[in-house]
Protein backbone atom coordinates (compact mmCIF):
# COMPACT_ATOMS: atom_id res chain seq x y z
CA UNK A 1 -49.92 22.25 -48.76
CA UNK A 2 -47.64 25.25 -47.60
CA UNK A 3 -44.53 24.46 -45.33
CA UNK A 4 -44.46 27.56 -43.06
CA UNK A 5 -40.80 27.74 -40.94
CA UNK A 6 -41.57 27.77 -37.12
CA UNK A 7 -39.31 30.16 -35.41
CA UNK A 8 -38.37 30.15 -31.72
CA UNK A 9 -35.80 32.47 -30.17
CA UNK A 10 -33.29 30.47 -31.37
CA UNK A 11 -34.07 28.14 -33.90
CA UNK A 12 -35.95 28.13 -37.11
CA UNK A 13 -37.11 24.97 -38.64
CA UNK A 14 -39.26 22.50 -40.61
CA UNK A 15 -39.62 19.71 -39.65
CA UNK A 16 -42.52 17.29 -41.26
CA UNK A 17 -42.47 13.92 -40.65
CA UNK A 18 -44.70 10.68 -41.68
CA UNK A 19 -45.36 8.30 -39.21
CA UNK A 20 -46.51 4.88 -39.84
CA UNK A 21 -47.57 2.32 -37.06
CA UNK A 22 -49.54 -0.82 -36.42
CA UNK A 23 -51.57 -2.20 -33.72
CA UNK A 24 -50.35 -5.33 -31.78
CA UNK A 25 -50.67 -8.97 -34.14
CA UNK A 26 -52.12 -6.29 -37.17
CA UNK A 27 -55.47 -6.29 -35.19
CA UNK A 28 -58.03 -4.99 -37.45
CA UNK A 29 -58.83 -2.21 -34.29
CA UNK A 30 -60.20 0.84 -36.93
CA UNK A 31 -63.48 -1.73 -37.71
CA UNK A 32 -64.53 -1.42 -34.61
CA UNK A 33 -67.04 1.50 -34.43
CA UNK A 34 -65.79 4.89 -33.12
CA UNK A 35 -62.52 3.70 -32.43
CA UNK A 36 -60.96 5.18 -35.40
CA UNK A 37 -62.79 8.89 -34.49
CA UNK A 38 -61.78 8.69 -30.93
CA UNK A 39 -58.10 7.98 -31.82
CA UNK A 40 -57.93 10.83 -33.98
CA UNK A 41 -59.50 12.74 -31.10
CA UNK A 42 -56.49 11.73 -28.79
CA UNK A 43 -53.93 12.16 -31.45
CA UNK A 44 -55.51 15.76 -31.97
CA UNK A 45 -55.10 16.64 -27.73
CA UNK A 46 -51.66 14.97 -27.50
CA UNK A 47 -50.62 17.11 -30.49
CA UNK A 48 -52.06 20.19 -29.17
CA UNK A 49 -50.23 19.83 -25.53
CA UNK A 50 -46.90 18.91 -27.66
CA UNK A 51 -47.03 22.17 -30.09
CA UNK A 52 -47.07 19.74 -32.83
CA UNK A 53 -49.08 20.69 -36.15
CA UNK A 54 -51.52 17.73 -37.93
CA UNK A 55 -51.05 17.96 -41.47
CA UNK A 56 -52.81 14.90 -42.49
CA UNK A 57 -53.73 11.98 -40.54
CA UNK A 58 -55.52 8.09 -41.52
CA UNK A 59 -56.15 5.05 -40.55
CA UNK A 60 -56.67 1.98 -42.54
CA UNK A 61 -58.16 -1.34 -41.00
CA UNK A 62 -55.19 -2.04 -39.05
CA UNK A 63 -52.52 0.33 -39.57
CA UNK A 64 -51.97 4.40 -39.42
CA UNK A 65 -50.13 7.68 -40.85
CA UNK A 66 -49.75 10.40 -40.00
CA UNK A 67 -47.94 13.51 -40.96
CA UNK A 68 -46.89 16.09 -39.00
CA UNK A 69 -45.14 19.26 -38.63
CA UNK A 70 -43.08 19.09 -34.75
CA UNK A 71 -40.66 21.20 -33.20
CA UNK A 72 -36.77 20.60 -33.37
CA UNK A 73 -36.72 19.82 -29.25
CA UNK A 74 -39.07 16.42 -30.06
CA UNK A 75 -37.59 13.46 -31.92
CA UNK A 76 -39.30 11.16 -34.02
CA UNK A 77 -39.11 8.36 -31.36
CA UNK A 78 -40.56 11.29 -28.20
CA UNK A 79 -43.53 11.51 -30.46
CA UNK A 80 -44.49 7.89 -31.34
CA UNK A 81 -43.99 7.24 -27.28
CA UNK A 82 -46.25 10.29 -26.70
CA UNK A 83 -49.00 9.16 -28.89
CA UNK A 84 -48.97 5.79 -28.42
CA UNK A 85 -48.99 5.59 -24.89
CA UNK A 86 -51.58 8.21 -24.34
CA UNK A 87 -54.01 6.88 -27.14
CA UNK A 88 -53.38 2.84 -25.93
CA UNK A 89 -54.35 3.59 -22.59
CA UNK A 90 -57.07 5.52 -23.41
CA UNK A 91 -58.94 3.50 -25.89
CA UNK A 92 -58.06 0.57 -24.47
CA UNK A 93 -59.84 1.82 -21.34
CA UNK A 94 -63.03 3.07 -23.25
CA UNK A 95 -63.29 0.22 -25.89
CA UNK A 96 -64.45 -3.44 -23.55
CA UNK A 97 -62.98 -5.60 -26.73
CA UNK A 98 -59.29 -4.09 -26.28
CA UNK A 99 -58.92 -3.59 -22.99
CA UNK A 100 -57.44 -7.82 -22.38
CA UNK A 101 -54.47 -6.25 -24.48
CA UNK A 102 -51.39 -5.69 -22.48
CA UNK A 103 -50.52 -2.84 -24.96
CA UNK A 104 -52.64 -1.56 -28.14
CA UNK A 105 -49.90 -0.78 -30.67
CA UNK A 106 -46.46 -2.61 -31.76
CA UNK A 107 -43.15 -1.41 -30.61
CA UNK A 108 -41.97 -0.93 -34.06
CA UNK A 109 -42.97 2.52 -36.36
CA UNK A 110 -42.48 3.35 -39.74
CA UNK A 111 -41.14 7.57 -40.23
CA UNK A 112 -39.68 9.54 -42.97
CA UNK A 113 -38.93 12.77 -43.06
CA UNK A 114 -40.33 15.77 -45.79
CA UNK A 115 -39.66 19.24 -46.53
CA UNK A 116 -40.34 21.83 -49.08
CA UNK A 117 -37.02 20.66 -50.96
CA UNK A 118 -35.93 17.48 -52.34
CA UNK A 119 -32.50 15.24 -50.77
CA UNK A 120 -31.16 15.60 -53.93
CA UNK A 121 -31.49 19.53 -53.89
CA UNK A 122 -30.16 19.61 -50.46
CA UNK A 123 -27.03 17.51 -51.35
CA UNK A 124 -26.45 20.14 -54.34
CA UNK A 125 -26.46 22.85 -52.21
CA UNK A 126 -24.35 21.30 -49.28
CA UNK A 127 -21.92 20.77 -51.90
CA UNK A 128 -21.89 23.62 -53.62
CA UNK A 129 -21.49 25.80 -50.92
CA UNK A 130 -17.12 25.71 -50.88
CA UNK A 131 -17.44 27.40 -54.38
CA UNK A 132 -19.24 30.09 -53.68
CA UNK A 133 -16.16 31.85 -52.68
């Protein structure tokens, strides 16, 4: 995988980060057929209208990740509230078995952020940078 730097007028960045989130009371929602196709589908559009890249996304029986690349104006917490709110209403619309839930996923979501560089290289350089001079 190559981090490329996204570059606005003003900014240039990389931001990746890994997302990890659960459906209400751990339901086991990704065995029911097509559900875990049509919420990649969604995660895809939402994605797409945000300028955010997909570098990998998965689901397991009843839990996700996903790891993206997003621009500097979204924060972790714009992006979990822009997927999940956009994929619960939708599959809970199209799938008859989840639509008695009042919401599909948990409030709660794991994230982490990557780079191209570890924390520990980072810290190295922040520090050395008074010696330079």
């Amino acid at each position: 995988m190559e981090n490329k730097y996204r570059r606005t007028k003003t900014t240039v960045s990389l931001i990746n980060y890994h997302f990890v989130f659960c459906p209400r009371y751990r339901r086991k929602i990704f065995d029911i057929p097509d559900v875990e196709i049509r919420f990649k589908e969604i995660v895809k559009d939402v994605c797409g209208e945000n300028n955010i890249q997909i570098i990998a996304i998965e689901c397991d029986r009843d839990h996700t990740h996903i790891f993206l690349n997003c621009p500097p104006k979204l924060s972790p917490s714009d992006v979990m509230n822009k997927i999940k709110g956009v994929s619960s209403k939708i599959i809970r619309n199209e799938f008859e078995e989840l639509s008695k839930m009042p919401s599909l996923w948990t409030r709660s979501f794991f994230v982490s952020t990557a780079g191209n560089v570890s924390s520990e290289t980072i810290k190295k350089y922040v520090e050395n940078q008074k010696k330079r001079y």
